[in-house]
N, C-alpha and C. Protein backbone atom coordinates (compact mmCIF):
# COMPACT_ATOMS: atom_id res chain seq x y z
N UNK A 1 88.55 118.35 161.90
CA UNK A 1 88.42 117.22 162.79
C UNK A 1 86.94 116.91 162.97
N UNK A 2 86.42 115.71 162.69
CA UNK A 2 85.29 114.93 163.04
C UNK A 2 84.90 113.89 164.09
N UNK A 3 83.96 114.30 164.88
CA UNK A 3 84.15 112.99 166.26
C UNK A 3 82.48 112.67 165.95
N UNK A 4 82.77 110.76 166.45
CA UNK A 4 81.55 110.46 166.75
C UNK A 4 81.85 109.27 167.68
N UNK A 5 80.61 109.32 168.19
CA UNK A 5 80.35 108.43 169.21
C UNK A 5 79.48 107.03 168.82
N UNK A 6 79.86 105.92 169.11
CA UNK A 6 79.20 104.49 169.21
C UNK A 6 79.37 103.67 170.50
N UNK A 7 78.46 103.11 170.36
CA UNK A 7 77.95 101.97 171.74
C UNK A 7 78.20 100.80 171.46
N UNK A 8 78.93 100.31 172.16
CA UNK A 8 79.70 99.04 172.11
C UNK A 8 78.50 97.66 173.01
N UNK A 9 78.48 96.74 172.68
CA UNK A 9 77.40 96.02 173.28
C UNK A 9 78.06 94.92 174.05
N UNK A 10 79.52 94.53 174.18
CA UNK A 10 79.80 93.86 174.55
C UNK A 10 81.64 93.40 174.81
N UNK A 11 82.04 92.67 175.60
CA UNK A 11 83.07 92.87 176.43
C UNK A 11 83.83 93.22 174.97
N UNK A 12 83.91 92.06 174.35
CA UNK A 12 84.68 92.31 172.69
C UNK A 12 83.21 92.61 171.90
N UNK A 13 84.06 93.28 171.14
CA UNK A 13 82.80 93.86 169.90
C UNK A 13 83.55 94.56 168.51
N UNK A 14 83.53 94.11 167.91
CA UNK A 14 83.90 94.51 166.45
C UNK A 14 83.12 95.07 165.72
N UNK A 15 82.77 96.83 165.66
CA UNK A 15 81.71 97.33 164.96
C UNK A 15 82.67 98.02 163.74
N UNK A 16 81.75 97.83 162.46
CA UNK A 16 82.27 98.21 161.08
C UNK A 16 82.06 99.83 161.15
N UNK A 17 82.62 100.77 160.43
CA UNK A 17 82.63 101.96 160.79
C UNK A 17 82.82 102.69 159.52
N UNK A 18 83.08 102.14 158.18
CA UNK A 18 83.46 102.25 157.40
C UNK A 18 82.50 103.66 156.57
N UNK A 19 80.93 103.23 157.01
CA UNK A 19 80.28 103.95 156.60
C UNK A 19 80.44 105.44 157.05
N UNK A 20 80.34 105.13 158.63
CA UNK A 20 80.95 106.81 158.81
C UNK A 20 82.07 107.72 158.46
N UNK A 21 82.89 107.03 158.51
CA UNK A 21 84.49 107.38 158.21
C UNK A 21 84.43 108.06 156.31
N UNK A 22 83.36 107.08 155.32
CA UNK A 22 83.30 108.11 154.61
C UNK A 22 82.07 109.09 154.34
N UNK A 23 81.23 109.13 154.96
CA UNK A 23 80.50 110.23 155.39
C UNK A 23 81.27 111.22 155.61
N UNK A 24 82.32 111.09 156.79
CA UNK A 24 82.55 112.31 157.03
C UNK A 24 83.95 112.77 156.35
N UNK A 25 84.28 111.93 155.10
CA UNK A 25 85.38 112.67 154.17
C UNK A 25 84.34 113.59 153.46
N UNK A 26 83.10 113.21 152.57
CA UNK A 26 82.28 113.75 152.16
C UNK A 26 81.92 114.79 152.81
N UNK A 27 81.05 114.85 154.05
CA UNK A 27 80.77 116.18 154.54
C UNK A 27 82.25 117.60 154.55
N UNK A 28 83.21 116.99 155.38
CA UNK A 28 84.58 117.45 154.78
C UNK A 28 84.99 118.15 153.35
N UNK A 29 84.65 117.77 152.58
CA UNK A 29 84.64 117.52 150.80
C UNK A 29 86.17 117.04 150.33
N UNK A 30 86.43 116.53 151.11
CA UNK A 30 88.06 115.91 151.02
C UNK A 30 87.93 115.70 149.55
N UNK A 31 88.82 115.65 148.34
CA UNK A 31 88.91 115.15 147.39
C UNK A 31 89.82 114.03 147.21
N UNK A 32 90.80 114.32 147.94
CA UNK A 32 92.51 113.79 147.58
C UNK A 32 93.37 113.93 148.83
N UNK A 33 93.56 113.18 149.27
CA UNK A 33 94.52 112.85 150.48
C UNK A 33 94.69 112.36 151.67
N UNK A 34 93.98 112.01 152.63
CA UNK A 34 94.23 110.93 153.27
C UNK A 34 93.20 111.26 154.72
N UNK A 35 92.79 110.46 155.46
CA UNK A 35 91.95 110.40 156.54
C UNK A 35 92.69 109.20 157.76
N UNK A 36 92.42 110.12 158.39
CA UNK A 36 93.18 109.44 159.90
C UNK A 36 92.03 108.95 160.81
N UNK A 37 91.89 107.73 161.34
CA UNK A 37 90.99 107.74 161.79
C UNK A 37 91.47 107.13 163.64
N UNK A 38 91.06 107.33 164.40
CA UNK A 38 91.85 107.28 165.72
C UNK A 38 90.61 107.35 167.21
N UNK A 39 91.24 106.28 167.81
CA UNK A 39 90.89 106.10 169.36
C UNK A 39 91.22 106.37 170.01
N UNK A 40 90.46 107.66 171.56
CA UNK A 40 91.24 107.90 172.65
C UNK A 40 91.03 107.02 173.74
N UNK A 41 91.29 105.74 173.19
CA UNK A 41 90.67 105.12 174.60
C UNK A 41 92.18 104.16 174.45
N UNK A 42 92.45 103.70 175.52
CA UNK A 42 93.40 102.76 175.90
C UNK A 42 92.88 101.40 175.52
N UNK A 43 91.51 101.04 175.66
CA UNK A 43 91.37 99.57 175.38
C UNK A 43 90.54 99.30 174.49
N UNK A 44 90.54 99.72 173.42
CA UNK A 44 89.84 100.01 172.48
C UNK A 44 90.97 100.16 171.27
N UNK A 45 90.61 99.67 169.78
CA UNK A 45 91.42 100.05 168.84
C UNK A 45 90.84 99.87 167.39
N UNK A 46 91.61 100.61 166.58
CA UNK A 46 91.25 100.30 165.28
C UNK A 46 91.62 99.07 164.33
N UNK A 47 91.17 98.55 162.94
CA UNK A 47 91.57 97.79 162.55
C UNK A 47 91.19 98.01 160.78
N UNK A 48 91.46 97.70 159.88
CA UNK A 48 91.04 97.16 158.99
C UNK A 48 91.69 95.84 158.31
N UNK A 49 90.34 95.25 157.73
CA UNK A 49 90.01 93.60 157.68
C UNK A 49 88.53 93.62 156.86
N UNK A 50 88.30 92.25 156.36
CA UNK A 50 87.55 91.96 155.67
C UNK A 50 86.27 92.32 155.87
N UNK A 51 85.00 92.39 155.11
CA UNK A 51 83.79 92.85 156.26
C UNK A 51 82.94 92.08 155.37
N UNK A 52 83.01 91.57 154.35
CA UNK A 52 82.17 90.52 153.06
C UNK A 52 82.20 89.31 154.05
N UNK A 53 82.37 88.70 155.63
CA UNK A 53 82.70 87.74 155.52
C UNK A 53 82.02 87.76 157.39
N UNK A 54 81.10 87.32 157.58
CA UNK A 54 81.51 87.89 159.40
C UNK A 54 82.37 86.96 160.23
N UNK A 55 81.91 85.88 159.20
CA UNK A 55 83.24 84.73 160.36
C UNK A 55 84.44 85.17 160.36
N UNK A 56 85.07 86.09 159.82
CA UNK A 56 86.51 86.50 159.82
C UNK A 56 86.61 87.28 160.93
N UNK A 57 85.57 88.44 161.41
CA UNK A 57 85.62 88.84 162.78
C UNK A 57 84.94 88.34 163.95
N UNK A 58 84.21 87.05 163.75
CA UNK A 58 84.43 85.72 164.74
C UNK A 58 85.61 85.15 165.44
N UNK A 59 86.50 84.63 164.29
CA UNK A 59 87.74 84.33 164.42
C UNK A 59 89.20 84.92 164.87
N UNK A 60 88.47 86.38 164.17
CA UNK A 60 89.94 87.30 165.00
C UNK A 60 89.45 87.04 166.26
N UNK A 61 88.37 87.38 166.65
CA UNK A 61 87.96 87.68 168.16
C UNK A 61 88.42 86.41 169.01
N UNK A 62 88.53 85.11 168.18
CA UNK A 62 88.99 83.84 168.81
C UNK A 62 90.16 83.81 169.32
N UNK A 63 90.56 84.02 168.33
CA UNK A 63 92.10 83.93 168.35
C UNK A 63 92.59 84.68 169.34
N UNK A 64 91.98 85.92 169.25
CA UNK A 64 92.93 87.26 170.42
C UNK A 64 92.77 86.68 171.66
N UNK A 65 91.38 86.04 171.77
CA UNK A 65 90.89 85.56 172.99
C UNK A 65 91.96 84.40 173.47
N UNK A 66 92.39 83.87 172.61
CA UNK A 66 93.08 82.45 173.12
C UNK A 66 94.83 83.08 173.07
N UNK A 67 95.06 84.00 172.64
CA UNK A 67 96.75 84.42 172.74
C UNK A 67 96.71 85.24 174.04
N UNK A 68 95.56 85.91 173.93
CA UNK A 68 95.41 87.01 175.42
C UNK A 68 94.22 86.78 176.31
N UNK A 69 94.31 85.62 176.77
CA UNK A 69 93.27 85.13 177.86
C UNK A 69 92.62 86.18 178.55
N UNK A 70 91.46 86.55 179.10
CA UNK A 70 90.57 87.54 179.48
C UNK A 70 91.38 87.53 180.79
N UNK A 71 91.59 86.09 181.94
CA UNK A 71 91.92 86.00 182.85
C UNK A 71 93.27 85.45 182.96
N UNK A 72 94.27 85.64 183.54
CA UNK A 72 95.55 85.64 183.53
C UNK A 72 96.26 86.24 184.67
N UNK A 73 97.59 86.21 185.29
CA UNK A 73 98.28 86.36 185.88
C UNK A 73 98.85 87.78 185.72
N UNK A 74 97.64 88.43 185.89
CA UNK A 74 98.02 90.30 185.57
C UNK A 74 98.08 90.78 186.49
N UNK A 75 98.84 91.95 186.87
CA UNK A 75 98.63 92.92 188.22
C UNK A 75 98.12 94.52 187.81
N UNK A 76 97.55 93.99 186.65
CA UNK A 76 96.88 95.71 186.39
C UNK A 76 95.92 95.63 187.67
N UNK A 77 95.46 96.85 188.51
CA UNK A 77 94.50 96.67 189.70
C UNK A 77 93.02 96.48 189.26
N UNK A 78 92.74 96.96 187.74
CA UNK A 78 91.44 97.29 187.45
C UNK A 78 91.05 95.88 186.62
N UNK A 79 91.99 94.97 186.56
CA UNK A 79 91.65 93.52 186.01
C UNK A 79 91.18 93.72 184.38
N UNK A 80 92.04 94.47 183.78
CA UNK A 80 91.61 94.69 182.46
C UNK A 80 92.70 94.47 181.50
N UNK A 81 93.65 93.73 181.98
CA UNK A 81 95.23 93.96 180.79
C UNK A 81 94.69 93.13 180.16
N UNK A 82 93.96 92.47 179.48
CA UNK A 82 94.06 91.69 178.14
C UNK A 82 93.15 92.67 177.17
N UNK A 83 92.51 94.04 177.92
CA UNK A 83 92.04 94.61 176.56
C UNK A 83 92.92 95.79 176.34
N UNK A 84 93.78 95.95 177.32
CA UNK A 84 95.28 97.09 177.33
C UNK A 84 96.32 96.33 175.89
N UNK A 85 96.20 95.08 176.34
CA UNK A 85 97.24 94.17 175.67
C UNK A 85 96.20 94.09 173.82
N UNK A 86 95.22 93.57 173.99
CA UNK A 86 95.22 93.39 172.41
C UNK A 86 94.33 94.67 171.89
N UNK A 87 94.25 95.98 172.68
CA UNK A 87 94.02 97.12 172.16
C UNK A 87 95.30 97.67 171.39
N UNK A 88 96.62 97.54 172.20
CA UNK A 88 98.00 97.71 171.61
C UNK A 88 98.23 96.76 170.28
N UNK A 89 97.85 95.74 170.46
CA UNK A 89 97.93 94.84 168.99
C UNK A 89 97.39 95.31 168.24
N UNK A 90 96.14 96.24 168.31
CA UNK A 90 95.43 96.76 167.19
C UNK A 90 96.02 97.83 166.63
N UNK A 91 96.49 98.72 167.49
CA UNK A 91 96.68 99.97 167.32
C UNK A 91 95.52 101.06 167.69
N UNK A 92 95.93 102.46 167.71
CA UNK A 92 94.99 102.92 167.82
C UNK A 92 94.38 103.81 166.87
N UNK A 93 95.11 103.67 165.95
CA UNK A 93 94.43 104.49 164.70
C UNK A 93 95.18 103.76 163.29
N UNK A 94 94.49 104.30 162.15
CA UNK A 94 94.67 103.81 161.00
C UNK A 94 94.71 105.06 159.86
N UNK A 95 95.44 105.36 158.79
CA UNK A 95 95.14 106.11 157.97
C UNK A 95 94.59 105.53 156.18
N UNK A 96 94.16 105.99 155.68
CA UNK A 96 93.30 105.56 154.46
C UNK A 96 93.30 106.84 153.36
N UNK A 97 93.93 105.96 152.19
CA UNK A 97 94.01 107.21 151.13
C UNK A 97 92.34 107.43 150.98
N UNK A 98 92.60 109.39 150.11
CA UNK A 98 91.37 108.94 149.98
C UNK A 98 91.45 109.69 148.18
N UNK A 99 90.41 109.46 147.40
CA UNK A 99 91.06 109.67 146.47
C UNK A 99 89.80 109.68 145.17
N UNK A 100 89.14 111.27 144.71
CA UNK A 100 88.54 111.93 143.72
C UNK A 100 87.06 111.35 144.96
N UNK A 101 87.34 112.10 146.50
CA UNK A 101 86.57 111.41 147.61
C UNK A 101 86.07 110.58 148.06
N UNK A 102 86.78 108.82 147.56
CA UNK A 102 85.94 108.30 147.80
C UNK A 102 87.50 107.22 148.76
N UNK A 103 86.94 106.53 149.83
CA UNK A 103 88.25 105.95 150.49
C UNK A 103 88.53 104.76 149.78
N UNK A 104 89.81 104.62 149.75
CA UNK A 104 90.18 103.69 148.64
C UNK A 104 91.13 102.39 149.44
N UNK A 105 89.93 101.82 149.71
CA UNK A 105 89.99 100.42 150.39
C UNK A 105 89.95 99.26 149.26
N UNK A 106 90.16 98.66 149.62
CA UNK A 106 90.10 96.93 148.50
C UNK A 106 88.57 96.78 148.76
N UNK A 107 88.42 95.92 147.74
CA UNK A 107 86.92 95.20 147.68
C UNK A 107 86.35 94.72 148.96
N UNK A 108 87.36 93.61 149.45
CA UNK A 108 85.92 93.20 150.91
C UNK A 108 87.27 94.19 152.40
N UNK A 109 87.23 94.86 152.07
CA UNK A 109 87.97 95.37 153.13
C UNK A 109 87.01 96.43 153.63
N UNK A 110 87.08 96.78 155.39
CA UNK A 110 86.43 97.68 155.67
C UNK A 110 86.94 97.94 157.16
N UNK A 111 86.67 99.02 158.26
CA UNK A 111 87.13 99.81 158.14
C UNK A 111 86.44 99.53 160.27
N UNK A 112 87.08 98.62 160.99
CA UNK A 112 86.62 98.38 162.15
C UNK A 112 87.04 99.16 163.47
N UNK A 113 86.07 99.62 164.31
CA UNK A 113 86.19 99.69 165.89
C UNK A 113 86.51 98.58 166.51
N UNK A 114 87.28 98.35 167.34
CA UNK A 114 87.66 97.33 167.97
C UNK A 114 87.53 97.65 169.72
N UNK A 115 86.52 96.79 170.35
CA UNK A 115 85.79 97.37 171.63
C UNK A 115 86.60 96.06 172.01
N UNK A 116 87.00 96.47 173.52
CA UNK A 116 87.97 95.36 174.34
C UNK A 116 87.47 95.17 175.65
N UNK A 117 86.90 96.17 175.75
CA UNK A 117 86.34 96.62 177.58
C UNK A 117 85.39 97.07 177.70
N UNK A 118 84.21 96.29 176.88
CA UNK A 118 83.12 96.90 177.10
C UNK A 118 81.85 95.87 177.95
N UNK A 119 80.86 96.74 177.19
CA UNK A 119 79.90 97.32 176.73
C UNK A 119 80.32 98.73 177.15
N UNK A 120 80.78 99.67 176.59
CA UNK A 120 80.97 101.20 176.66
C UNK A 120 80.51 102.13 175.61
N UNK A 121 80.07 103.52 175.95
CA UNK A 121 80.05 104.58 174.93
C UNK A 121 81.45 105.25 174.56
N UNK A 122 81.71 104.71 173.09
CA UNK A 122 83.62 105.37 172.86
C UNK A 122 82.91 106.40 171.98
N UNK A 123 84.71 107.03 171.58
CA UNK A 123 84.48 108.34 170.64
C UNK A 123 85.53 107.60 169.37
N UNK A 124 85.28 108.01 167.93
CA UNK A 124 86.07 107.93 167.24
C UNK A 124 86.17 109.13 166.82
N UNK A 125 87.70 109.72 166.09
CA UNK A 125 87.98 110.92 165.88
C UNK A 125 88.63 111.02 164.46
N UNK A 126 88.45 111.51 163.55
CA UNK A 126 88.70 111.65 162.39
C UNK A 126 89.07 112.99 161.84
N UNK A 127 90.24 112.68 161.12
CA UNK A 127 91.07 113.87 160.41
C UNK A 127 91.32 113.91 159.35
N UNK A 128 90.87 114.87 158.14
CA UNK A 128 91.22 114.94 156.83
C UNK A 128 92.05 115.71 156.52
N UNK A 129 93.19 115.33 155.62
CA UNK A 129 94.14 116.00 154.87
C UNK A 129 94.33 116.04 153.61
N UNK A 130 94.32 117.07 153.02
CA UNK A 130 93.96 117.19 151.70
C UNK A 130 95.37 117.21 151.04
N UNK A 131 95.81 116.78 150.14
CA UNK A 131 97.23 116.84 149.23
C UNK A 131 96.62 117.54 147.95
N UNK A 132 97.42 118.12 147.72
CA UNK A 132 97.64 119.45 146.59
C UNK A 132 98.31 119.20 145.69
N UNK A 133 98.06 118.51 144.41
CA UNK A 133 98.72 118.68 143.16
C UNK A 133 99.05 119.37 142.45
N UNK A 134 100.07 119.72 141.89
CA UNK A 134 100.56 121.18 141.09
C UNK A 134 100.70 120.45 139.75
């Protein structure tokens, strides 16, 4: 298990992560089998999506914004259900083959934190599993 920490700069924030995530199959020496990558935070989530492109995580961020209004008719007490709500849309973790160590994503695909309630310091947590060929 691998944890790291990033700083989120803002209420929404979409930071690419891709680089760490395979850093730490490498440090690991994972060869072959799969990496979990996961958030303990409630309003916070993972994603993968394009990263060749930044208007594409402009636009998600639009969109979520306009299906899950910041302000709304919520009775959470802490005035935060729209990053409860499209942290759950995200999910909170993702898994990724990985394969002769290297993660085996598509071309413009990569590999996002998804910050809902910030500006905060989160943790991401990462798990390698190795598969065994006979």
């Amino acid at each position: 298990m691998h944890r790291f920490q990033l700083n989120t700069k803002s209420r929404t924030d979409f930071r690419e992560i891709t680089g760490e995530v395979q850093d730490a199959v490498t440090r690991a020496g994972l060869q072959d089998g799969l990496v979990t990558v996961f958030v303990p935070h409630t309003t916070a989530g993972i994603t993968i999506n394009e990263h060749a492109d930044p208007d594409v995580v402009r636009d998600m961020k639009q969109v979520l914004d306009a299906v899950v209004p910041w302000d709304g008719d919520y009775r959470h007490a802490e005035g935060n259900t729209a990053a409860h709500v499209k942290a759950s849309m995200m999910g909170s973790s993702a898994q990724i083959i990985v394969e002769s160590g290297r993660l085996q994503l598509g071309t413009w695909q990569g590999i996002f934190f998804c910050e809902f309630d910030g500006p905060r310091s989160r943790n991401v947590c990462l798990h390698c599993t190795s598969t065994i060929n006979h």
